[in-house]
C-alpha atoms as a PDB file:
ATOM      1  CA  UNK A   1       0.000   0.000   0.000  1.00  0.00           C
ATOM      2  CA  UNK A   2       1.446   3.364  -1.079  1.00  0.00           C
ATOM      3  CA  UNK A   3       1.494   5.800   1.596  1.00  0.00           C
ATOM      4  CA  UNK A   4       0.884   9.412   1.236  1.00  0.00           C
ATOM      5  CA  UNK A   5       3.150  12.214   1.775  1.00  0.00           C
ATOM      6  CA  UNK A   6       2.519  14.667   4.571  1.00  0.00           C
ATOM      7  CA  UNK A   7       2.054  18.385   4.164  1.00  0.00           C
ATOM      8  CA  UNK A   8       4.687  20.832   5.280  1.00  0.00           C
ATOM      9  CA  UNK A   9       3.192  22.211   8.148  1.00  0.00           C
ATOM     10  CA  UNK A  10       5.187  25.451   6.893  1.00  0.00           C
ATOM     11  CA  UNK A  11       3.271  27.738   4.996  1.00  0.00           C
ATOM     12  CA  UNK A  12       3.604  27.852   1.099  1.00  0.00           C
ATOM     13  CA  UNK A  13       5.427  31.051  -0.534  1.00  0.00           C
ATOM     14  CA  UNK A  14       1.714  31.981  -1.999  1.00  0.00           C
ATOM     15  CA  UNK A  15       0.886  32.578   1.537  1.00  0.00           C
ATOM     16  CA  UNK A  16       4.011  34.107   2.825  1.00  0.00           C
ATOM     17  CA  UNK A  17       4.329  36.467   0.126  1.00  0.00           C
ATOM     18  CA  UNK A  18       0.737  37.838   0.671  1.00  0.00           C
ATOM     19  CA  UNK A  19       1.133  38.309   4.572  1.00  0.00           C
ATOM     20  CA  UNK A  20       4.447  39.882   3.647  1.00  0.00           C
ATOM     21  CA  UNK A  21       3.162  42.158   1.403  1.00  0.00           C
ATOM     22  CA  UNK A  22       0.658  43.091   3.977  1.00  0.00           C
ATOM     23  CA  UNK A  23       3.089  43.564   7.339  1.00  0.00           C
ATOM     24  CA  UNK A  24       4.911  45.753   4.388  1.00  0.00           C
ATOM     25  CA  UNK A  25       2.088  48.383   4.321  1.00  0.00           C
ATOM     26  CA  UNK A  26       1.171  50.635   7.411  1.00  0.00           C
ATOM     27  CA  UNK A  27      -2.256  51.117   9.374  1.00  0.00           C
ATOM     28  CA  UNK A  28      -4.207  53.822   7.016  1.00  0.00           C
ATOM     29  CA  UNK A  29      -2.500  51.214   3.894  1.00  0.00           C
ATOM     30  CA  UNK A  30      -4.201  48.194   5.462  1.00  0.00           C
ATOM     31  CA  UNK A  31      -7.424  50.017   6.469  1.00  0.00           C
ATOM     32  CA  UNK A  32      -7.801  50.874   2.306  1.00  0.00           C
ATOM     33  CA  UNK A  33      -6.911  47.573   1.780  1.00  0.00           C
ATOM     34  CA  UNK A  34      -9.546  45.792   3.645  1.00  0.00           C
ATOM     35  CA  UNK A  35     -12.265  48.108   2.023  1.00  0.00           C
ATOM     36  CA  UNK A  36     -11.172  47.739  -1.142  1.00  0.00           C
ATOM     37  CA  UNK A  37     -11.347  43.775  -0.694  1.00  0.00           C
ATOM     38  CA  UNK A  38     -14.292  44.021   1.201  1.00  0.00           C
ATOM     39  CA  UNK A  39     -16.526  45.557  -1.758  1.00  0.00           C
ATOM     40  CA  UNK A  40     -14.720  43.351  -3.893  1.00  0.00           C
ATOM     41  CA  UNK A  41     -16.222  40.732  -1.865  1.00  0.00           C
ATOM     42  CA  UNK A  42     -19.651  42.457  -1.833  1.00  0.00           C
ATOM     43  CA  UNK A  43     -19.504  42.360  -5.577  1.00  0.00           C
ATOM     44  CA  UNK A  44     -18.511  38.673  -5.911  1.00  0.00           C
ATOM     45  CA  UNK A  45     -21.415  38.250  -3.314  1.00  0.00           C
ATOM     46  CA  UNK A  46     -23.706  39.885  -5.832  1.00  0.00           C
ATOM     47  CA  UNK A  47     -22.434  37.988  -8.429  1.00  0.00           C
ATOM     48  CA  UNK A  48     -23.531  34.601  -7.140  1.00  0.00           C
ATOM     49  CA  UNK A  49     -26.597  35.979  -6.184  1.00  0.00           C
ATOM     50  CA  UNK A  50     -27.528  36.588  -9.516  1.00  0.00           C
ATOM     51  CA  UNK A  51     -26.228  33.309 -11.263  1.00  0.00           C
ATOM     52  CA  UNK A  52     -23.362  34.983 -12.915  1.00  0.00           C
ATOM     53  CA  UNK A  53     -20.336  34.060 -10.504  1.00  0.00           C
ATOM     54  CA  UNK A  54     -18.781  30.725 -12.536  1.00  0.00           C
ATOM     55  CA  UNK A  55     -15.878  30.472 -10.140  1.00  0.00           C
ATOM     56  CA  UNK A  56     -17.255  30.522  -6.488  1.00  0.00           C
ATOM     57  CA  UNK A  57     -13.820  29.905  -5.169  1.00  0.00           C
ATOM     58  CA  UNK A  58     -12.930  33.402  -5.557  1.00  0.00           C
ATOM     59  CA  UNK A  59     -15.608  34.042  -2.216  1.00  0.00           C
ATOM     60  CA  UNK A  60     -13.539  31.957  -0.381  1.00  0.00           C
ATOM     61  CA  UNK A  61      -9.944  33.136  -1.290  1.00  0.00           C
ATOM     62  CA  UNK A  62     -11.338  36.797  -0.584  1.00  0.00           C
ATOM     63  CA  UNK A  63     -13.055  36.031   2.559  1.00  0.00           C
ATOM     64  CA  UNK A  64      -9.299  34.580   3.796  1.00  0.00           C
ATOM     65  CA  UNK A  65      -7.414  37.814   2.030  1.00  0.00           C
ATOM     66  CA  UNK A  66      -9.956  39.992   4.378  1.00  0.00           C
ATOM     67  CA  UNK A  67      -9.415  37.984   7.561  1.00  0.00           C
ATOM     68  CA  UNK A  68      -5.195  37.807   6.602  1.00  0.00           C
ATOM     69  CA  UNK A  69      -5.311  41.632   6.348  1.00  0.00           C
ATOM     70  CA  UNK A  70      -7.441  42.939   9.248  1.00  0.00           C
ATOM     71  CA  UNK A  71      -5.549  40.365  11.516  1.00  0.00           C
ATOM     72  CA  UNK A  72      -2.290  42.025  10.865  1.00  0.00           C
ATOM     73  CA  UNK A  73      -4.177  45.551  11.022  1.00  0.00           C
ATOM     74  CA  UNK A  74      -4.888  44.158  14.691  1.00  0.00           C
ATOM     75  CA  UNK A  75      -1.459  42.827  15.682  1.00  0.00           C
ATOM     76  CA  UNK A  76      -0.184  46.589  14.331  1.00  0.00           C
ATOM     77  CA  UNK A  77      -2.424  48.153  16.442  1.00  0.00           C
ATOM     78  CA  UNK A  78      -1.695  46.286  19.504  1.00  0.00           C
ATOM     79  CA  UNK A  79       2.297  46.703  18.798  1.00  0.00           C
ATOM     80  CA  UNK A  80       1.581  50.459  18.823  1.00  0.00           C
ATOM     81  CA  UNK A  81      -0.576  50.575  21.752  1.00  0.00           C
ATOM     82  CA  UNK A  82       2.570  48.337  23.984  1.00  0.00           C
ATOM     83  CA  UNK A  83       5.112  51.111  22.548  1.00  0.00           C
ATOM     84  CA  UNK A  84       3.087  53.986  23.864  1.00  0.00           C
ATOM     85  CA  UNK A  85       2.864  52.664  27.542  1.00  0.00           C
END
């Protein structure tokens, strides 16, 4: 019986590259970010609402882009907050 190889439990350089890109940018950057992929979402949203969204992986890769970017917007905040006490 073949046996399967196991995942890396690194991340892949897709993934790396995007949270890099993201820690790269500063608060007001991230804050446009997550609005601009938020109606993006909203629009994709629509989309599939009306029968004209063929690839409905897109929601899901956009949902995680949203939740990447505002939890780095959080863990900038809270770096600022501990370097103003």
């Amino acid at each position: 019986m073949a046996t399967r190889k196991k995942k890396d439990a690194a991340a892949t350089p897709a993934k790396v590259s995007k949270a890099q890109a993201l820690r790269d940018k500063d608060v007001a950057g991230l804050q446009t970010e997550i609005k601009d992929l938020q109606k993006a979402h909203f629009g994709l949203r629509m989309q599939k609402a009306t029968q004209q969204l063929s690839n409905t992986s897109t929601l899901r890769v956009t949902r995680r882009d949203i939740a990447r970017a505002k939890t780095i917007l959080a863990q900038k905040q809270q770096q600022e907050t501990q370097a103003a006490k």
